[in-house]
PDB file of N, CA and C in Angstrom:
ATOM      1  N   UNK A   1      85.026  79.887 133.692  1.00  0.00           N
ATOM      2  CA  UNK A   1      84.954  79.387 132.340  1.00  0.00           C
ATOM      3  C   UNK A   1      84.956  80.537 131.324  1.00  0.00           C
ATOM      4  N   UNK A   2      84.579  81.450 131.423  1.00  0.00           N
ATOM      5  CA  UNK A   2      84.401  82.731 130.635  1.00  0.00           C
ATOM      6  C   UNK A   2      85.379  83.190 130.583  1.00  0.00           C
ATOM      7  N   UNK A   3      86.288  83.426 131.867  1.00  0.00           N
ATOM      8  CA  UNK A   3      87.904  84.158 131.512  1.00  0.00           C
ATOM      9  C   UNK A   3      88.701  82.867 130.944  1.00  0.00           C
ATOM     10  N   UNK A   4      88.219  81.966 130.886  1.00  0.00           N
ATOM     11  CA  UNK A   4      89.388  80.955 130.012  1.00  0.00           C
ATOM     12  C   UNK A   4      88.437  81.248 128.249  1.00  0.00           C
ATOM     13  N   UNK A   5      87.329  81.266 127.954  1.00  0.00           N
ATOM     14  CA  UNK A   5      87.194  81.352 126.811  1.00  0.00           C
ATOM     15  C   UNK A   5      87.766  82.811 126.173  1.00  0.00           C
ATOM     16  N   UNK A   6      87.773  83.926 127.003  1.00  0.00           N
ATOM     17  CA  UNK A   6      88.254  84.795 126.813  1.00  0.00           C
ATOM     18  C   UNK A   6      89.855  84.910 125.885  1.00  0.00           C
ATOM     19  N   UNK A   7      90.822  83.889 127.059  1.00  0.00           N
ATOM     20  CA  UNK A   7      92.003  84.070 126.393  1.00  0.00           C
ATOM     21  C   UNK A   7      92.243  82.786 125.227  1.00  0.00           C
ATOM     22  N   UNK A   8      91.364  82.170 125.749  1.00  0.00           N
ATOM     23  CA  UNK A   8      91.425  81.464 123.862  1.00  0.00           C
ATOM     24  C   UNK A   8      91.195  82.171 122.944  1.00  0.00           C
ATOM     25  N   UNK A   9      90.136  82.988 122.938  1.00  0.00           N
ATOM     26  CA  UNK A   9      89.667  83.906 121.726  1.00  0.00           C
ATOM     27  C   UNK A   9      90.874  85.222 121.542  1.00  0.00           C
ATOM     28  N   UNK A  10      91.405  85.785 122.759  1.00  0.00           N
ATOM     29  CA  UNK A  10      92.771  86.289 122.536  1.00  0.00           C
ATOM     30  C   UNK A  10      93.567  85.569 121.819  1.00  0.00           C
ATOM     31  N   UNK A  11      94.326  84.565 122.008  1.00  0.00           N
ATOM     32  CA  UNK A  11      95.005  83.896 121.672  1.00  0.00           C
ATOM     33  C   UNK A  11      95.047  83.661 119.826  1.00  0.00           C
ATOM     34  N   UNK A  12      93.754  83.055 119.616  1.00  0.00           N
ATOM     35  CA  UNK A  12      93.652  82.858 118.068  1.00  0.00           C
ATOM     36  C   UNK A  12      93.617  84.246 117.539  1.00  0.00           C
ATOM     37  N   UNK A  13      92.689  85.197 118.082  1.00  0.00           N
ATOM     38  CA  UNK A  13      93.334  86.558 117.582  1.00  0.00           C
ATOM     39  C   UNK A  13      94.346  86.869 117.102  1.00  0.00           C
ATOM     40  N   UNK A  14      95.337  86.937 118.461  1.00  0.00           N
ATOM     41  CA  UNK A  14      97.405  87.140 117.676  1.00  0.00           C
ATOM     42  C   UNK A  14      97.428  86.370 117.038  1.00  0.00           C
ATOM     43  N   UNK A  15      97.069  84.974 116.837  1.00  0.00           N
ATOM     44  CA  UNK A  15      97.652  83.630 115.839  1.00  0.00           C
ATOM     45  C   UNK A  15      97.650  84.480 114.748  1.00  0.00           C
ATOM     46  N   UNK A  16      96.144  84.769 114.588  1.00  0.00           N
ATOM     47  CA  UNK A  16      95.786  84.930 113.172  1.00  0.00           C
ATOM     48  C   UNK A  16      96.435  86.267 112.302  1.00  0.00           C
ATOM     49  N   UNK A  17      96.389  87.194 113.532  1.00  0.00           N
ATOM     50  CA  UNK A  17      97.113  88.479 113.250  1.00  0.00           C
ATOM     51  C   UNK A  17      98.907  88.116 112.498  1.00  0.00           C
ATOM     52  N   UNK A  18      99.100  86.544 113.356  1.00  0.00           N
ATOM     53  CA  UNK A  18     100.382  86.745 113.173  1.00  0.00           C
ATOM     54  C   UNK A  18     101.273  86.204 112.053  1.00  0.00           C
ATOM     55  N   UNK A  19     100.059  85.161 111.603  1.00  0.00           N
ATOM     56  CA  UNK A  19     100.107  84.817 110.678  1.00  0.00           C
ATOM     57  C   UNK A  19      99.527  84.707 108.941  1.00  0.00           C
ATOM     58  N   UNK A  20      98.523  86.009 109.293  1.00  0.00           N
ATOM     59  CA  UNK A  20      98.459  87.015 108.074  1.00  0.00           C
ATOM     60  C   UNK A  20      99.907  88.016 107.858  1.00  0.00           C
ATOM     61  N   UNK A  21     100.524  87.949 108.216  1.00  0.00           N
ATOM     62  CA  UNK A  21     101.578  88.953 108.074  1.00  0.00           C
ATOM     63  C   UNK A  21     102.757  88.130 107.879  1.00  0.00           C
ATOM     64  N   UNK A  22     103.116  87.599 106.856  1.00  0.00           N
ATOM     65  CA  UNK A  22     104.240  86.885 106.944  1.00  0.00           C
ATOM     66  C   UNK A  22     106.011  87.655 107.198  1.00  0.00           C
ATOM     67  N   UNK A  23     106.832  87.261 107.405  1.00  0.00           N
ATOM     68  CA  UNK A  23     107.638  87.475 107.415  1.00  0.00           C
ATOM     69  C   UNK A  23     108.939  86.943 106.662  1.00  0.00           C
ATOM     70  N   UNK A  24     108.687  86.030 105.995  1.00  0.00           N
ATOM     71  CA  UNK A  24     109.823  85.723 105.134  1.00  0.00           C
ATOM     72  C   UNK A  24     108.922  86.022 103.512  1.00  0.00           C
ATOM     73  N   UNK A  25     109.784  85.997 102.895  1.00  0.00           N
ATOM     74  CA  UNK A  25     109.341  85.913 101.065  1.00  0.00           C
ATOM     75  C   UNK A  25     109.382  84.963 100.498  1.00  0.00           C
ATOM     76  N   UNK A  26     108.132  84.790  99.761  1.00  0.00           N
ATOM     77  CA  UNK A  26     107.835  83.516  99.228  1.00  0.00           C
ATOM     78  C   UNK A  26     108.674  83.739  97.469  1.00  0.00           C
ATOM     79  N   UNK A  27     109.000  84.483  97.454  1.00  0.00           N
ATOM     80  CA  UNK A  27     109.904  84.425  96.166  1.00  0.00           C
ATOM     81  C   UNK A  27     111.368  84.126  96.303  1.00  0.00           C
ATOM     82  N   UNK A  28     111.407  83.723  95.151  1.00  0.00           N
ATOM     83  CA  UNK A  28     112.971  82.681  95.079  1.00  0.00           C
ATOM     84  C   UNK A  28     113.826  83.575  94.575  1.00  0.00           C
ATOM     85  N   UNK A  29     115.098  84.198  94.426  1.00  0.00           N
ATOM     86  CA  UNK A  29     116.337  84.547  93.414  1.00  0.00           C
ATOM     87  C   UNK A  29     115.872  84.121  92.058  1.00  0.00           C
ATOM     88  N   UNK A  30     115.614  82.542  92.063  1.00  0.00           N
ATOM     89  CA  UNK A  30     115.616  81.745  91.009  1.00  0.00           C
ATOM     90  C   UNK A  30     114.878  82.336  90.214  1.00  0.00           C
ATOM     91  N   UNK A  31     113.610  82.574  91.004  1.00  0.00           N
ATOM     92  CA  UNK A  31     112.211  82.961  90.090  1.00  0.00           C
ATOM     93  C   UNK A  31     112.438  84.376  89.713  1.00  0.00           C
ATOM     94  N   UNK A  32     112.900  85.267  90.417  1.00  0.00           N
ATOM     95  CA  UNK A  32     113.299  86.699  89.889  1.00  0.00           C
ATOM     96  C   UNK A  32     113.830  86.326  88.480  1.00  0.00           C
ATOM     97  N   UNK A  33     115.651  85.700  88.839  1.00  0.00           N
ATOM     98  CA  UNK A  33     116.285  85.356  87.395  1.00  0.00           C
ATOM     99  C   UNK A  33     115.775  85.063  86.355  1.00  0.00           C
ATOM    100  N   UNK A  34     114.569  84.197  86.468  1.00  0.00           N
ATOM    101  CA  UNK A  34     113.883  83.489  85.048  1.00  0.00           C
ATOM    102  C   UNK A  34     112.700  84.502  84.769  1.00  0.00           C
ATOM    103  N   UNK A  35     112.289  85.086  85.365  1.00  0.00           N
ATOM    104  CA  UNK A  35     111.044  86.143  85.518  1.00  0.00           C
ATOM    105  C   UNK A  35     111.510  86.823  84.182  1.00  0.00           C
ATOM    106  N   UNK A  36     113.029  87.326  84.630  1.00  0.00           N
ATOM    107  CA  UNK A  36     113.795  88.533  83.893  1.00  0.00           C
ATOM    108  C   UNK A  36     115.106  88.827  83.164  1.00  0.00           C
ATOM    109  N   UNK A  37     114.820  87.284  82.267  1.00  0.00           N
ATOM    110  CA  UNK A  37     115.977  86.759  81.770  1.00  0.00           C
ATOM    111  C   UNK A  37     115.897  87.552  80.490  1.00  0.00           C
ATOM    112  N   UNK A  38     114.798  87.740  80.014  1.00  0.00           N
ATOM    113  CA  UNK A  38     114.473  88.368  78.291  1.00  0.00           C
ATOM    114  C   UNK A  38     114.863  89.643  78.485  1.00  0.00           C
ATOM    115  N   UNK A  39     114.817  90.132  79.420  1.00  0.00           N
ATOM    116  CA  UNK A  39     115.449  91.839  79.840  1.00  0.00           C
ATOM    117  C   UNK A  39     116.547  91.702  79.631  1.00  0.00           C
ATOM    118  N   UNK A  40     118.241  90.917  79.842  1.00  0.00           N
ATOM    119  CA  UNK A  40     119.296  91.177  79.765  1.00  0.00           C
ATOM    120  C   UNK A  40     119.904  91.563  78.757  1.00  0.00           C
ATOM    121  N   UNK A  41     119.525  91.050  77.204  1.00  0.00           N
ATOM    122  CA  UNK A  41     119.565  91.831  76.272  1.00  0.00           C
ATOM    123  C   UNK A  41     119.203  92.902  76.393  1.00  0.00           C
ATOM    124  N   UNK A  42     118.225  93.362  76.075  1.00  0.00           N
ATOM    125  CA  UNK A  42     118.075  95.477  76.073  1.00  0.00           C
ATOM    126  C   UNK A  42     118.835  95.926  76.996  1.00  0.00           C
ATOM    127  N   UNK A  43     118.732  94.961  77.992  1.00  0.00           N
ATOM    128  CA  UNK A  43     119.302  96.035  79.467  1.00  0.00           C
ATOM    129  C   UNK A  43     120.829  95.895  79.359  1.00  0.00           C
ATOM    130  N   UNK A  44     121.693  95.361  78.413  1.00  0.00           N
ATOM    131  CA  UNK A  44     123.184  95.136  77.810  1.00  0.00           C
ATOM    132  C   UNK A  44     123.222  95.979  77.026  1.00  0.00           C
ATOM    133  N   UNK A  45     122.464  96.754  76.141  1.00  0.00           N
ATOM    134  CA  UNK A  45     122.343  97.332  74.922  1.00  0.00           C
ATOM    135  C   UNK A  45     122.665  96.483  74.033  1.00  0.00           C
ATOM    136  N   UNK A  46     121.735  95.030  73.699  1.00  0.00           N
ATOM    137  CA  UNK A  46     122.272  94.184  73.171  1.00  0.00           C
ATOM    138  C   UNK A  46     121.133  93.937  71.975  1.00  0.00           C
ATOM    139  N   UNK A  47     119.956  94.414  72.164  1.00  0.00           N
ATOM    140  CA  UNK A  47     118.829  94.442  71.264  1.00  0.00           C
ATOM    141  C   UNK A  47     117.583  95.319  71.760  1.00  0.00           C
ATOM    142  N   UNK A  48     116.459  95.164  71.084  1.00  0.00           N
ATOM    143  CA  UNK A  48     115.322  95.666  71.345  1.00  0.00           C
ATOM    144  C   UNK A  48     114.976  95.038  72.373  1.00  0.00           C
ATOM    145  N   UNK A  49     113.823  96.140  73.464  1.00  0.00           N
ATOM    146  CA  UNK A  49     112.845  95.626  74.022  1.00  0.00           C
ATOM    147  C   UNK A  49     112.127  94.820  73.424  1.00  0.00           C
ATOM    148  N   UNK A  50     112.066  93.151  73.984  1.00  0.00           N
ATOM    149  CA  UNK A  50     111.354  92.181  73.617  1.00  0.00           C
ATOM    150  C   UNK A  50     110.272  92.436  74.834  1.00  0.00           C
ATOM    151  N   UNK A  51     108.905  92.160  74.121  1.00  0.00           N
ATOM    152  CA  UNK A  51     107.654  92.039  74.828  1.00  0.00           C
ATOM    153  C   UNK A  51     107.735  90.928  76.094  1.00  0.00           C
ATOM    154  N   UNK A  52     108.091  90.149  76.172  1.00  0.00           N
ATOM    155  CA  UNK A  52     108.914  89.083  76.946  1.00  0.00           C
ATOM    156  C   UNK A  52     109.131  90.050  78.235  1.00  0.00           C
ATOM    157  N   UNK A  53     109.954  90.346  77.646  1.00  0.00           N
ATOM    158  CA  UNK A  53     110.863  91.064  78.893  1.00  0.00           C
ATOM    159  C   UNK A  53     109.558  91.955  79.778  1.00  0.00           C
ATOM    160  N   UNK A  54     108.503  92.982  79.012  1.00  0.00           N
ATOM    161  CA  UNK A  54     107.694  93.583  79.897  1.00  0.00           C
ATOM    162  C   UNK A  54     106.542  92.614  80.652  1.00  0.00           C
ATOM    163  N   UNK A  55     106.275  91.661  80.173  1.00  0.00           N
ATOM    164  CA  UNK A  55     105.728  90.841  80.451  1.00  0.00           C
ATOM    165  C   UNK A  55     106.081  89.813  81.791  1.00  0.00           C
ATOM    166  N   UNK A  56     107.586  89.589  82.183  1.00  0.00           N
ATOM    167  CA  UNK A  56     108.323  89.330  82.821  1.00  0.00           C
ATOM    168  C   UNK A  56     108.118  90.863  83.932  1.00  0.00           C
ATOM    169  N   UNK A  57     108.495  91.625  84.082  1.00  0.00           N
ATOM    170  CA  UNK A  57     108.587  92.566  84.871  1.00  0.00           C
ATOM    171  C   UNK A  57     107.205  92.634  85.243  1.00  0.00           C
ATOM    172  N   UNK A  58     106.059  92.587  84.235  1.00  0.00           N
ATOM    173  CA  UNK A  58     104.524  93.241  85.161  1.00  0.00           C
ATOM    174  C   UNK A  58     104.195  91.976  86.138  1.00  0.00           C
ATOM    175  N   UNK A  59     104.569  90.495  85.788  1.00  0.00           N
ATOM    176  CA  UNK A  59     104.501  89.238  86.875  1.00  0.00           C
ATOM    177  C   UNK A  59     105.037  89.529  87.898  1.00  0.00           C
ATOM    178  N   UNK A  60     106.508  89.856  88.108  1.00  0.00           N
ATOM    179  CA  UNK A  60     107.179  90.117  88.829  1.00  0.00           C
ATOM    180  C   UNK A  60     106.459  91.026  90.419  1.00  0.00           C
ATOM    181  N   UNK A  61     106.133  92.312  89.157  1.00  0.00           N
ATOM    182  CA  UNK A  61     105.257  93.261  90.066  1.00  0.00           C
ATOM    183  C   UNK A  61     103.646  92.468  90.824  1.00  0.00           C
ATOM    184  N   UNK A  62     103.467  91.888  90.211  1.00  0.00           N
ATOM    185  CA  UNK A  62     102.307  91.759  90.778  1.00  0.00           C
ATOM    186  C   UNK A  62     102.578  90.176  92.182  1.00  0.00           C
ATOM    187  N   UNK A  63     103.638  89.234  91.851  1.00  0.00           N
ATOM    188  CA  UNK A  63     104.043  88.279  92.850  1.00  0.00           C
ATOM    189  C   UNK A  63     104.689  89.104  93.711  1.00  0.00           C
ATOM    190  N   UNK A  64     105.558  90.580  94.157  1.00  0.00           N
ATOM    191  CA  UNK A  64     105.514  91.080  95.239  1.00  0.00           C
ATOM    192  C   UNK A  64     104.878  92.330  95.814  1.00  0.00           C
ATOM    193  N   UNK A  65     104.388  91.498  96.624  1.00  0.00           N
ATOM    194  CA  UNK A  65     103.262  92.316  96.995  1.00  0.00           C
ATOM    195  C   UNK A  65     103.278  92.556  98.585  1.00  0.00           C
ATOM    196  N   UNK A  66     104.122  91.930  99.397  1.00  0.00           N
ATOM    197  CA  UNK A  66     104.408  92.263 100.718  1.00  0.00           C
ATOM    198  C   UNK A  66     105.656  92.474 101.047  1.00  0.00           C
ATOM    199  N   UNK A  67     106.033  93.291 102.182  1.00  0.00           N
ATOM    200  CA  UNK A  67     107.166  93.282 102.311  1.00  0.00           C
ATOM    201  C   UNK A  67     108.481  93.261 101.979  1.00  0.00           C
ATOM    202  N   UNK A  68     108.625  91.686 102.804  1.00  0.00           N
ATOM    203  CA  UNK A  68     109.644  90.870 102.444  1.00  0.00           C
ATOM    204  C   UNK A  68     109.469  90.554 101.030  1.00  0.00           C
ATOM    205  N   UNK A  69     108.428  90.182 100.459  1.00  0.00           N
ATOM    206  CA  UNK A  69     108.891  90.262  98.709  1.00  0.00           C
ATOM    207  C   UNK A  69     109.511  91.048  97.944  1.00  0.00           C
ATOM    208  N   UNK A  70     109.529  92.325  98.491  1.00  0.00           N
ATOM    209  CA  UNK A  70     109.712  93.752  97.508  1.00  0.00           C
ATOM    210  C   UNK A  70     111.073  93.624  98.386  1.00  0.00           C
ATOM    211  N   UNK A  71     111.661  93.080  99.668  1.00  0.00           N
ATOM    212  CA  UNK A  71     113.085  93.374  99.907  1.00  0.00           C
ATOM    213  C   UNK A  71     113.610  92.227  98.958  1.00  0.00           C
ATOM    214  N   UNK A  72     113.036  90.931  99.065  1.00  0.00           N
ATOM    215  CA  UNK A  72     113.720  89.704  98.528  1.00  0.00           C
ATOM    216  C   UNK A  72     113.910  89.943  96.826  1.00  0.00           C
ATOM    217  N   UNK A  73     113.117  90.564  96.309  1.00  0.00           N
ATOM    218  CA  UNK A  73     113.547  90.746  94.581  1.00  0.00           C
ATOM    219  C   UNK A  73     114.370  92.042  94.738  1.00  0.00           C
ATOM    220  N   UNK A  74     114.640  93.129  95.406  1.00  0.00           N
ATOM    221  CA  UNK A  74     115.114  93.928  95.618  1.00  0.00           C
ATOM    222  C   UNK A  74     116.688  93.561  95.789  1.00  0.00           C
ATOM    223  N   UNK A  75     116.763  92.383  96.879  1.00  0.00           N
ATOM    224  CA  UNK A  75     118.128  92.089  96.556  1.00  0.00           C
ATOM    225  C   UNK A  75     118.543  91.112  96.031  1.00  0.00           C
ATOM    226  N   UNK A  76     117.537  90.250  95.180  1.00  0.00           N
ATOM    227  CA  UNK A  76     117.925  89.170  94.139  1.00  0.00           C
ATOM    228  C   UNK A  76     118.395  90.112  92.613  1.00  0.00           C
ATOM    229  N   UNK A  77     118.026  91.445  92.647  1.00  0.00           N
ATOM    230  CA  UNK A  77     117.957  92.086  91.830  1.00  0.00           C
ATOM    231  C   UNK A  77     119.463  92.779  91.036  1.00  0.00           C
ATOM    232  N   UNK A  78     119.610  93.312  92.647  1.00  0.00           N
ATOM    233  CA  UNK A  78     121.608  93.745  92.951  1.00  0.00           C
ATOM    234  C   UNK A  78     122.220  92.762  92.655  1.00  0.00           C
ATOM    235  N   UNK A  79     121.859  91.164  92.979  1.00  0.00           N
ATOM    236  CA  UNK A  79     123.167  90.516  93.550  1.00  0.00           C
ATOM    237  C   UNK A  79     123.007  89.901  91.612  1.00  0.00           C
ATOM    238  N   UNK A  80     122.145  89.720  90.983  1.00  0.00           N
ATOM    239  CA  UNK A  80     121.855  89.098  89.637  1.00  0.00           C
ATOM    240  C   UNK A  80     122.696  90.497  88.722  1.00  0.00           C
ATOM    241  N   UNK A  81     122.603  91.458  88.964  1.00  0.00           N
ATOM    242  CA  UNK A  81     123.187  93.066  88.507  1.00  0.00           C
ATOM    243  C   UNK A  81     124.151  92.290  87.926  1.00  0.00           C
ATOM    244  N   UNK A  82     124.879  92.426  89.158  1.00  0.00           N
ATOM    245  CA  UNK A  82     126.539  92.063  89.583  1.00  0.00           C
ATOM    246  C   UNK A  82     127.091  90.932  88.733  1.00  0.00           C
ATOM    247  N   UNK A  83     126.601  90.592  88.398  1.00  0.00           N
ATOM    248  CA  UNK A  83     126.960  89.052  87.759  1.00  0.00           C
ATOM    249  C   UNK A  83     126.892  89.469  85.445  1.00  0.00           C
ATOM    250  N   UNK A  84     126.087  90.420  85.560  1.00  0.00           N
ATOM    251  CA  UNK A  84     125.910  90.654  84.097  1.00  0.00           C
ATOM    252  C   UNK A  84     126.669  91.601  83.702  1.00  0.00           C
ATOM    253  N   UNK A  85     127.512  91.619  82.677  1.00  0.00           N
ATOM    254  CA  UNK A  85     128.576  92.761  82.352  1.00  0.00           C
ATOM    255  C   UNK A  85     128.032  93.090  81.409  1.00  0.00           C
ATOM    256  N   UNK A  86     128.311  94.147  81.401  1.00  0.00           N
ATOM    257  CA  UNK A  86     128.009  95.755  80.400  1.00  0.00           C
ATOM    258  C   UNK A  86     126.250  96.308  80.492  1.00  0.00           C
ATOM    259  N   UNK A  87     125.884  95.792  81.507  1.00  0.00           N
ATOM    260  CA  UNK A  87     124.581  96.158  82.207  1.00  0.00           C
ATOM    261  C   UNK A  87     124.600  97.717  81.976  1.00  0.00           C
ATOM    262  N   UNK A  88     123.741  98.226  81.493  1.00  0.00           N
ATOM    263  CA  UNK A  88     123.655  99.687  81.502  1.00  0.00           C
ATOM    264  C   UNK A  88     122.350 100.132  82.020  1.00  0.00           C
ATOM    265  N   UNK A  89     122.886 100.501  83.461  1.00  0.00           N
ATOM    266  CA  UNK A  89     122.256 101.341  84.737  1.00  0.00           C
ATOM    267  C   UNK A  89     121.008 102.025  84.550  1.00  0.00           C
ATOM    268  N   UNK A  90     121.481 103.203  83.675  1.00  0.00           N
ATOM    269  CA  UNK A  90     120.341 103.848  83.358  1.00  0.00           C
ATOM    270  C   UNK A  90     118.603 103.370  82.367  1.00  0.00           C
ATOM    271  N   UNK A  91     118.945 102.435  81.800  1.00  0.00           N
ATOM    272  CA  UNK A  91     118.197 101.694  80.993  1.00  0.00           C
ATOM    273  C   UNK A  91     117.692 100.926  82.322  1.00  0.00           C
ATOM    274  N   UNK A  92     117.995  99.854  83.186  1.00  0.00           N
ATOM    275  CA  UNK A  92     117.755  99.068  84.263  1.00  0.00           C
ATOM    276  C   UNK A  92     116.686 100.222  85.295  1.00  0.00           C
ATOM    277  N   UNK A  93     117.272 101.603  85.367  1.00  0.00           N
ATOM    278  CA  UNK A  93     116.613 102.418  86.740  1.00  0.00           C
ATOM    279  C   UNK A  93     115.329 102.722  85.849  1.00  0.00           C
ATOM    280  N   UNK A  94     115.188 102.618  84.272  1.00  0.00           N
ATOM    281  CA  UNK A  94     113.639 102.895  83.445  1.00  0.00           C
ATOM    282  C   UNK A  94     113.094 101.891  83.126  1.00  0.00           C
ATOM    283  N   UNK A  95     113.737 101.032  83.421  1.00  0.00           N
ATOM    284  CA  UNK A  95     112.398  99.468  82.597  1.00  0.00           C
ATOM    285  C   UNK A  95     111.247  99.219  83.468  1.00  0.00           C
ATOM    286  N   UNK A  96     111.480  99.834  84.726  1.00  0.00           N
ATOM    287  CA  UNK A  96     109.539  99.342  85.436  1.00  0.00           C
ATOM    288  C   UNK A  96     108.456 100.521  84.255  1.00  0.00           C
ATOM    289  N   UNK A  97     109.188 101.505  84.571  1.00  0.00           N
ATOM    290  CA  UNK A  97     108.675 102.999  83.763  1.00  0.00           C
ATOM    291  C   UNK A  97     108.420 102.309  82.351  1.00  0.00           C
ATOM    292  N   UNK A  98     109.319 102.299  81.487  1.00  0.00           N
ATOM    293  CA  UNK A  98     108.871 101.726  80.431  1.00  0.00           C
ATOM    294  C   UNK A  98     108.127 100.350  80.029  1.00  0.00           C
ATOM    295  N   UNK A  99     107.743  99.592  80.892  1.00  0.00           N
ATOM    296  CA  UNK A  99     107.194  98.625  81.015  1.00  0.00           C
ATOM    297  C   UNK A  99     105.487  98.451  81.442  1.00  0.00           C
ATOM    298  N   UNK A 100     106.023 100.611  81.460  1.00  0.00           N
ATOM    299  CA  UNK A 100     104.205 100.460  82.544  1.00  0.00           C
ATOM    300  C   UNK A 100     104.001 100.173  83.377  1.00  0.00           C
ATOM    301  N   UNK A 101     105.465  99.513  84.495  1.00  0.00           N
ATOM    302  CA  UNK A 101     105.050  99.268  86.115  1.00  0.00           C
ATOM    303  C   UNK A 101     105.716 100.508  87.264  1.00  0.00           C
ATOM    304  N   UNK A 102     104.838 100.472  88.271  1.00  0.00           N
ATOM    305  CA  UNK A 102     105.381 101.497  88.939  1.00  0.00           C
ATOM    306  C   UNK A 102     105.801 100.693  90.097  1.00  0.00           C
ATOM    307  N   UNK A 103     106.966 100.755  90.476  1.00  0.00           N
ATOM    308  CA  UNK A 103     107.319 100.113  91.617  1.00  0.00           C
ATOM    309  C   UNK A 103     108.022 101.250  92.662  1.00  0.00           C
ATOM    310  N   UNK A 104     107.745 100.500  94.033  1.00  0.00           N
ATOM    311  CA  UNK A 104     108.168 101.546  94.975  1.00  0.00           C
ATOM    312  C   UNK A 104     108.829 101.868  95.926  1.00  0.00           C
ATOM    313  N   UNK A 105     110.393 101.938  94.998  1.00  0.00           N
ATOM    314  CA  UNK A 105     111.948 101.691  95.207  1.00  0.00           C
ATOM    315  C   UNK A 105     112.643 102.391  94.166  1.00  0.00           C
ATOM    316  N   UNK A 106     113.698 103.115  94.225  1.00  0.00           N
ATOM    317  CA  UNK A 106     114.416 103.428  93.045  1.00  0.00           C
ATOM    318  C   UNK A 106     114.885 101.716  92.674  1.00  0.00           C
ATOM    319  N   UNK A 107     115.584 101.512  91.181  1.00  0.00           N
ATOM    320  CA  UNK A 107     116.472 100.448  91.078  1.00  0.00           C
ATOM    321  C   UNK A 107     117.698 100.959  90.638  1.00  0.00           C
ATOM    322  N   UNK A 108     118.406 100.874  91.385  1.00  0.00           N
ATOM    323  CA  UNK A 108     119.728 101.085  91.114  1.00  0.00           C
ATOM    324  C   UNK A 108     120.687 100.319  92.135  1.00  0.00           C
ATOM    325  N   UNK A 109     121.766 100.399  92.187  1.00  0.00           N
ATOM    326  CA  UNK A 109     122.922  99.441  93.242  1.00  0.00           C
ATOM    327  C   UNK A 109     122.668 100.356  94.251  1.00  0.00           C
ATOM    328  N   UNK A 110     122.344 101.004  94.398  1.00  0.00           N
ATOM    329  CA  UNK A 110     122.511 102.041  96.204  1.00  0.00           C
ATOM    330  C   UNK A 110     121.865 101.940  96.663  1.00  0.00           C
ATOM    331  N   UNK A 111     120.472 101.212  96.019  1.00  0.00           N
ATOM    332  CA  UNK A 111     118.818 101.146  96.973  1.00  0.00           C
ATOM    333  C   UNK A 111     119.432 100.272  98.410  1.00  0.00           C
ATOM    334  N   UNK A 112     119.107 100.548  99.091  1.00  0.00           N
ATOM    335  CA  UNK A 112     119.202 100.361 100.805  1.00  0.00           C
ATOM    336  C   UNK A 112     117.959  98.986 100.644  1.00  0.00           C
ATOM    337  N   UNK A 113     117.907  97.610 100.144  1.00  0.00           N
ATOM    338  CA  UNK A 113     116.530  97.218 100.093  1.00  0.00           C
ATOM    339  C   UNK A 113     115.921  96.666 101.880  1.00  0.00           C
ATOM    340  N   UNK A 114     116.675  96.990 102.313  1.00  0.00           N
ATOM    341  CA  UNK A 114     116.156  97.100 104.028  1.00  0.00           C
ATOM    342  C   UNK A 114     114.992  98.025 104.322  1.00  0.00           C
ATOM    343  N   UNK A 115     115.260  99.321 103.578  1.00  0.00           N
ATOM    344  CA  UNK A 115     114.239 100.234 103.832  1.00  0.00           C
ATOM    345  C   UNK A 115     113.025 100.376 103.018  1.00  0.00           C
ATOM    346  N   UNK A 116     113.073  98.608 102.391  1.00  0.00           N
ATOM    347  CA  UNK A 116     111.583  99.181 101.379  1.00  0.00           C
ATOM    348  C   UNK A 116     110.641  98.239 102.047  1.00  0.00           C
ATOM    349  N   UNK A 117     109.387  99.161 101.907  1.00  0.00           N
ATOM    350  CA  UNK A 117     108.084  98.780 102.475  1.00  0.00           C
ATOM    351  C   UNK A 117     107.074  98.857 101.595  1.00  0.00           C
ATOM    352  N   UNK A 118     105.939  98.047 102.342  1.00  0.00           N
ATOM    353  CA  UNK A 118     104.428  98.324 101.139  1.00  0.00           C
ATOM    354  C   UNK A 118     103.868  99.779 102.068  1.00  0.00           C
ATOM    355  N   UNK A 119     104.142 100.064 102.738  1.00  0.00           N
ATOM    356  CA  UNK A 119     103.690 101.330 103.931  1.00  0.00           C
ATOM    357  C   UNK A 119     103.773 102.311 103.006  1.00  0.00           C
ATOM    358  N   UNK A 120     102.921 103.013 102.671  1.00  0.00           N
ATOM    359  CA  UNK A 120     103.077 104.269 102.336  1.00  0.00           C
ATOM    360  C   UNK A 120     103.137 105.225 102.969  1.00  0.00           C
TER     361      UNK A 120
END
């Protein structure tokens, strides 16, 4: 009876191990897009930084927080890029910076978002 309570208590162990650690991202494309819709102006050179927009980015930062979140806005990020014309790059690789968030990834189109982790 003891080596069977044993591997029950193993057992819920890994469960629990395995399911504190998720593996997919609970963030949507969708929710990135609307997060960081007030940014496309400035980030067009189309107007001022609207408060909006930093406000949008510090949510952002703080809903990914594992993993797969920081890959999943990472490449909701590229593929939303791609779609906005006259996007200007360099303004886009400073808005965490100017926003006051530090995130921990370059942003630009070349980020590899496979290789980003919360691991320091």
């Amino acid at each position: 009876m003891a080596f069977h309570s044993k591997i029950i208590i193993t057992c819920l162990l890994v469960l629990t191990v395995y399911m504190a650690t998720p593996s997919e991202s609970t963030i949507t494309c969708g929710t990135v897009t609307t997060t960081l819709a007030r940014c496309v102006g400035y980030l067009t050179n189309s107007g001022p930084l609207p408060s909006d927009c930093c406000v949008g980015v510090k949510s952002l930062n703080q809903m990914a927080q594992t993993t797969p979140d920081l890959r999943q806005v990472c490449e909701c990020l590229k593929s939303a890029a791609k779609d906005i014309t006259g996007l200007n790059t360099d303004l886009v690789a400073t808005l965490p910076t100017t926003c006051g968030v530090s995130v921990p990834y370059p942003i630009r189109f070349s980020t590899n978002c496979d290789n980003i982790s919360t691991a320091v």
